[in-house]
Structure formats: C-alpha cells, structure tokens
Protein backbone atom coordinates (compact mmCIF):
# COMPACT_ATOMS: atom_id res chain seq x y z
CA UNK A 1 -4.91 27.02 -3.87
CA UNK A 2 -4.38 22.95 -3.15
CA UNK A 3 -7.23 21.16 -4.27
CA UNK A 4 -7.61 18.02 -1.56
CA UNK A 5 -9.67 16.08 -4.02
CA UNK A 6 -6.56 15.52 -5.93
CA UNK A 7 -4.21 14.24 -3.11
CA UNK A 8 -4.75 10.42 -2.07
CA UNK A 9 -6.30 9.25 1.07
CA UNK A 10 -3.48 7.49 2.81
CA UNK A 11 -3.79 4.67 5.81
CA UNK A 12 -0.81 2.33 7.55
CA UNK A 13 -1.66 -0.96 7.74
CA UNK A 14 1.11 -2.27 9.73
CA UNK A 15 4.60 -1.14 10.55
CA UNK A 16 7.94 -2.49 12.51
CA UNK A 17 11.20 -1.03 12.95
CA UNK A 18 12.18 -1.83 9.59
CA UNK A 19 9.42 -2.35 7.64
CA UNK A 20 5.87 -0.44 6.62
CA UNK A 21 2.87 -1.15 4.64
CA UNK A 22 0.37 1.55 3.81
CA UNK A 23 -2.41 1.64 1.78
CA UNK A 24 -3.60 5.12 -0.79
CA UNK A 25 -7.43 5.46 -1.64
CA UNK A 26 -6.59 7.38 -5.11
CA UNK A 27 -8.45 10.26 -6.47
CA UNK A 28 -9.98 8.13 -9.23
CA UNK A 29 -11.32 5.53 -6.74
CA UNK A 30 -8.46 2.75 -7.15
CA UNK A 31 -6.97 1.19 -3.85
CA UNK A 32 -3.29 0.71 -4.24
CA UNK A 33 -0.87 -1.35 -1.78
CA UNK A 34 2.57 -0.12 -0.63
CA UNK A 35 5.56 -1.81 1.31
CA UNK A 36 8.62 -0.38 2.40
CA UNK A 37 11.42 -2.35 2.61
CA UNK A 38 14.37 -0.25 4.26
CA UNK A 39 15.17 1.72 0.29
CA UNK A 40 13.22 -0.49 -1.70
CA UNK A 41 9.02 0.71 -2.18
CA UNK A 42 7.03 -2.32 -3.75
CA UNK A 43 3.93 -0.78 -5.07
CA UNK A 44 0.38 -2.78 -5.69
CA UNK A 45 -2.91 -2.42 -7.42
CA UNK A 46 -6.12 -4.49 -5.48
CA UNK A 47 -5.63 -7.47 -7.36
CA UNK A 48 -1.73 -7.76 -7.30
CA UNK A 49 -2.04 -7.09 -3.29
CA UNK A 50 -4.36 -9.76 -3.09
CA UNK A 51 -2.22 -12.36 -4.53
CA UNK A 52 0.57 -11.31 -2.57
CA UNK A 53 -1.31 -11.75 0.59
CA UNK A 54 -1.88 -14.86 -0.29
CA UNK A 55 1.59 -16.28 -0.81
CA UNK A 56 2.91 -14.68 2.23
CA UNK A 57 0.13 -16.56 3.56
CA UNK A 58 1.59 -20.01 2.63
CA UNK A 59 5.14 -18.69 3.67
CA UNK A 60 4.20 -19.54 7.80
C-alpha cells in the first residue's frame, strides 16, 4: 500500500517548448526548485532558487 505522505507535492511554474520549471513541496516540509533544460535538470533548495531569480533578473 503507497503511502501519499511520502511522495512530494509537485506544481509547474512555467513551461515553453523547450524548457520547464516546477516546483516539489517535500515530505519533510522543504520547497525545492527544478528546471529542465532539454537533458540537463538543475535542481534548487529555497535559498539557492532565490538567488537565481535574482540574477536572471539582472540578465533583461
């Protein structure tokens, strides 16, 4: 019997043809980041997605 408690709480934050960033509420109440980048996954805690928010930020 699957126990749900233990699966992540998953949520897509944006996505393109090529591209997609999701978000996972994990069972021990961490947030962590996700982007897909065609084979490449670049995974991040709260604070690391924060960061990189804000230098994508400065990229415009």
């Amino acid at each position: 019997m699957s126990n749900n408690r233990n699966e992540p709480k998953t949520e897509t934050i944006a996505e393109t043809d090529n591209f997609l960033a999701w978000k996972a509420e994990e069972p021990d109440g961490e947030t962590t980041y996700h982007i897909e980048l065609n084979n490449v996954t670049v995974h991040f805690f709260e604070e690391e997605w924060n960061e990189f928010i804000q230098l994508v930020r400065h990229l415009k």
